[in-house]
N, C-alpha and C. Protein backbone atom coordinates (compact mmCIF):
# COMPACT_ATOMS: atom_id res chain seq x y z
N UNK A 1 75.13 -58.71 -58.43
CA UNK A 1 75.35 -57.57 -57.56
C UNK A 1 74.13 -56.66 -57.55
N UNK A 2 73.29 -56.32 -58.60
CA UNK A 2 72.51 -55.84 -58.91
C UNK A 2 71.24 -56.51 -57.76
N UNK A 3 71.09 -57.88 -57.71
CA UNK A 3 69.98 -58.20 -56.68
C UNK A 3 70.30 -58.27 -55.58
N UNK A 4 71.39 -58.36 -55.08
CA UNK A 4 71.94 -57.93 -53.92
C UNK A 4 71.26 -56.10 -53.16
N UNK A 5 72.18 -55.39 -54.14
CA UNK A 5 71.54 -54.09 -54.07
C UNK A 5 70.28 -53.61 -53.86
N UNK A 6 69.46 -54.50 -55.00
CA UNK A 6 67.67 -53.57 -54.15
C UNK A 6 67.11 -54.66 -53.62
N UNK A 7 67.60 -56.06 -52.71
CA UNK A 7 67.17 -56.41 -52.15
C UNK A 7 67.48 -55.99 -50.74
N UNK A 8 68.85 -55.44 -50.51
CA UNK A 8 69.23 -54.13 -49.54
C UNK A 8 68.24 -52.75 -49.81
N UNK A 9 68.35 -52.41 -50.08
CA UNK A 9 67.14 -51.26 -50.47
C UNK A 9 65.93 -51.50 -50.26
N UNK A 10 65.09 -52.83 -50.77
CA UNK A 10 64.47 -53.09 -50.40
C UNK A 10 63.81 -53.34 -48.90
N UNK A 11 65.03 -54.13 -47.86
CA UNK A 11 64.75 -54.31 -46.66
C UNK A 11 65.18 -53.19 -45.77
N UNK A 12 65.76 -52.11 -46.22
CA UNK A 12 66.01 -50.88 -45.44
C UNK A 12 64.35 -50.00 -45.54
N UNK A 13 63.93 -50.02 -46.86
CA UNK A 13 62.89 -49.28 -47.01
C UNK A 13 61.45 -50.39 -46.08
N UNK A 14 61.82 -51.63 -45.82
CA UNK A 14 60.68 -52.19 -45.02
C UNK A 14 60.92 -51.54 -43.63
N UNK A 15 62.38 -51.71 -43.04
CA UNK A 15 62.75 -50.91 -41.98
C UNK A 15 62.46 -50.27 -42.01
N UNK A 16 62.29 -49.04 -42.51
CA UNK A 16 62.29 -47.74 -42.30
C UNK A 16 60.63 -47.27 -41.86
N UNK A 17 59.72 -48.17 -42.82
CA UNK A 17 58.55 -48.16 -42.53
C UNK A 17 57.76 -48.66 -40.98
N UNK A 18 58.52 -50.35 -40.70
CA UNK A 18 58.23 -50.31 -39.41
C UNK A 18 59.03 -49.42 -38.25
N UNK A 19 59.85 -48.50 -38.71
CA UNK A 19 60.23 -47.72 -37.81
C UNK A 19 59.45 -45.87 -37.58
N UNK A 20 58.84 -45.71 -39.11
CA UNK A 20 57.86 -44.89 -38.76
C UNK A 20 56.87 -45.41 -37.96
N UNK A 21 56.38 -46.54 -38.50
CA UNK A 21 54.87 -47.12 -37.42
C UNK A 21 55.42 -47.09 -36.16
N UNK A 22 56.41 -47.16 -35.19
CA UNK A 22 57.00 -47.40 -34.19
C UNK A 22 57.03 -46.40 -33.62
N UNK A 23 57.52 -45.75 -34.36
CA UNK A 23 57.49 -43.74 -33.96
C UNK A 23 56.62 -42.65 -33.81
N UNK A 24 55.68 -43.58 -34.36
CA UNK A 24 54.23 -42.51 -34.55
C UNK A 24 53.46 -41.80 -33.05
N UNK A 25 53.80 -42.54 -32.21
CA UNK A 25 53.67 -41.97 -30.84
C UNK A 25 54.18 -40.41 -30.53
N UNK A 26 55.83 -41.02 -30.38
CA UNK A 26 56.66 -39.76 -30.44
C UNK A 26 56.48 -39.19 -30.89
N UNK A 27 56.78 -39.32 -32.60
CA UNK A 27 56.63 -37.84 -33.98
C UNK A 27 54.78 -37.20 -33.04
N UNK A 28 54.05 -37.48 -33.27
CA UNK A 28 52.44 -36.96 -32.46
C UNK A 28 53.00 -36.09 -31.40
N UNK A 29 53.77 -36.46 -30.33
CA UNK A 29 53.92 -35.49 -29.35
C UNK A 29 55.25 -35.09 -29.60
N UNK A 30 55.99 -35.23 -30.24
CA UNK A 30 56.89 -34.04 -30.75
C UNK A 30 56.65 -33.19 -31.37
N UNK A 31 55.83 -33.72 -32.03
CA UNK A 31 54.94 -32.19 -32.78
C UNK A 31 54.22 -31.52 -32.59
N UNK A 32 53.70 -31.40 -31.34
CA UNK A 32 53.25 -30.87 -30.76
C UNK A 32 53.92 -29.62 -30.09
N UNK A 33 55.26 -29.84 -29.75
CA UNK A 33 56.06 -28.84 -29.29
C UNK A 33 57.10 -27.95 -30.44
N UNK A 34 56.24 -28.33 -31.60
CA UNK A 34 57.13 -27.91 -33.12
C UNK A 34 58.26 -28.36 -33.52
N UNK A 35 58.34 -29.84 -32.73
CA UNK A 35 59.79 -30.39 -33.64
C UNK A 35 58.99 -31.38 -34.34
N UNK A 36 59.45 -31.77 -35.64
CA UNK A 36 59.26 -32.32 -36.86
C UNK A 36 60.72 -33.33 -36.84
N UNK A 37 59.54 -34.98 -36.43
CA UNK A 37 61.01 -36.15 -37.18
C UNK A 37 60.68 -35.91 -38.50
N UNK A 38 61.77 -36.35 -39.05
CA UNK A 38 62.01 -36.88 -40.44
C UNK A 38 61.89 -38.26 -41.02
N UNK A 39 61.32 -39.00 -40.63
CA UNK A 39 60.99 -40.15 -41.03
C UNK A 39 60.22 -40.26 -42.59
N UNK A 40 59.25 -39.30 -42.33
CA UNK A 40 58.61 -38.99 -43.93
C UNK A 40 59.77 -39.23 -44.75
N UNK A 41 60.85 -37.96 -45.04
CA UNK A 41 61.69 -37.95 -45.99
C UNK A 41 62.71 -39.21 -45.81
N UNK A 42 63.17 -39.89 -44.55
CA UNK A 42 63.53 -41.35 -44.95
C UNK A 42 63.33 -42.73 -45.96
N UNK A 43 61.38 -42.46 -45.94
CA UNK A 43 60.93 -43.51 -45.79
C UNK A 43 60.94 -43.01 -47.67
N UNK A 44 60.52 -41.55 -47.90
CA UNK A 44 60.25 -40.86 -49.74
C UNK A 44 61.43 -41.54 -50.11
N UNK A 45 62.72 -41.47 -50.05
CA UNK A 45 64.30 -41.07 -50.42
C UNK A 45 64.23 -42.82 -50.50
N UNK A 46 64.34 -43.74 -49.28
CA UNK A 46 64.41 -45.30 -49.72
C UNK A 46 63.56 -45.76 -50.90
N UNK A 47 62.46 -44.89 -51.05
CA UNK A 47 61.71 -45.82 -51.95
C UNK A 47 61.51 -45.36 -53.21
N UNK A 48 61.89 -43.96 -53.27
CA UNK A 48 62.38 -43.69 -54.60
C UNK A 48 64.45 -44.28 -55.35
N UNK A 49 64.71 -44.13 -54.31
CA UNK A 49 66.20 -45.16 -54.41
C UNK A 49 65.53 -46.91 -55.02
N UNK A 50 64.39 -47.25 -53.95
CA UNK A 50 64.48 -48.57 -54.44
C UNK A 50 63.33 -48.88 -56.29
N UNK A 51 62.72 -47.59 -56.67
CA UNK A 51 62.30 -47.96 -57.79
C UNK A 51 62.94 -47.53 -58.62
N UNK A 52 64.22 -46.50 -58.59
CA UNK A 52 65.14 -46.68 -59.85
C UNK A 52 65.94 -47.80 -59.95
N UNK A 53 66.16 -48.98 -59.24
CA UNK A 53 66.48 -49.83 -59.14
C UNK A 53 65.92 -51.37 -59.97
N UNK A 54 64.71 -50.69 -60.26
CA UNK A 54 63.69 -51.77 -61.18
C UNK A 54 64.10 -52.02 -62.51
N UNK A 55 64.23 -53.32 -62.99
CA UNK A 55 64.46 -53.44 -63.90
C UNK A 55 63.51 -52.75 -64.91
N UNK A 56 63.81 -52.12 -65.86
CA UNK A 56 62.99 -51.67 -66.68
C UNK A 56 61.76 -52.59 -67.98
């Protein structure tokens, strides 16, 4: 169950990354008009989720 788990974690946090690269257009001209995506804190939060997950 355990490799199940951060191999889910794992492929959410690859998602998440090609979905910042994807977005990087938008987030650029959204920010421009002072809205801020959140993708940053998506992408922090998966990948600190997926290294407490490491076997020690």
């Amino acid at each position: 169950m355990g490799r199940l788990h951060r191999a889910t974690l794992f492929a959410l946090y690859q998602l998440t990354l090609v979905a910042g690269i994807a977005l990087l257009p938008l987030a650029l001209l959204t920010r421009r008009f002072g809205v801020q995506l959140p993708v940053d804190r998506a992408i922090l939060g998966l990948k600190e989720r997926y290294e407490q997950t490491q076997p020690a």
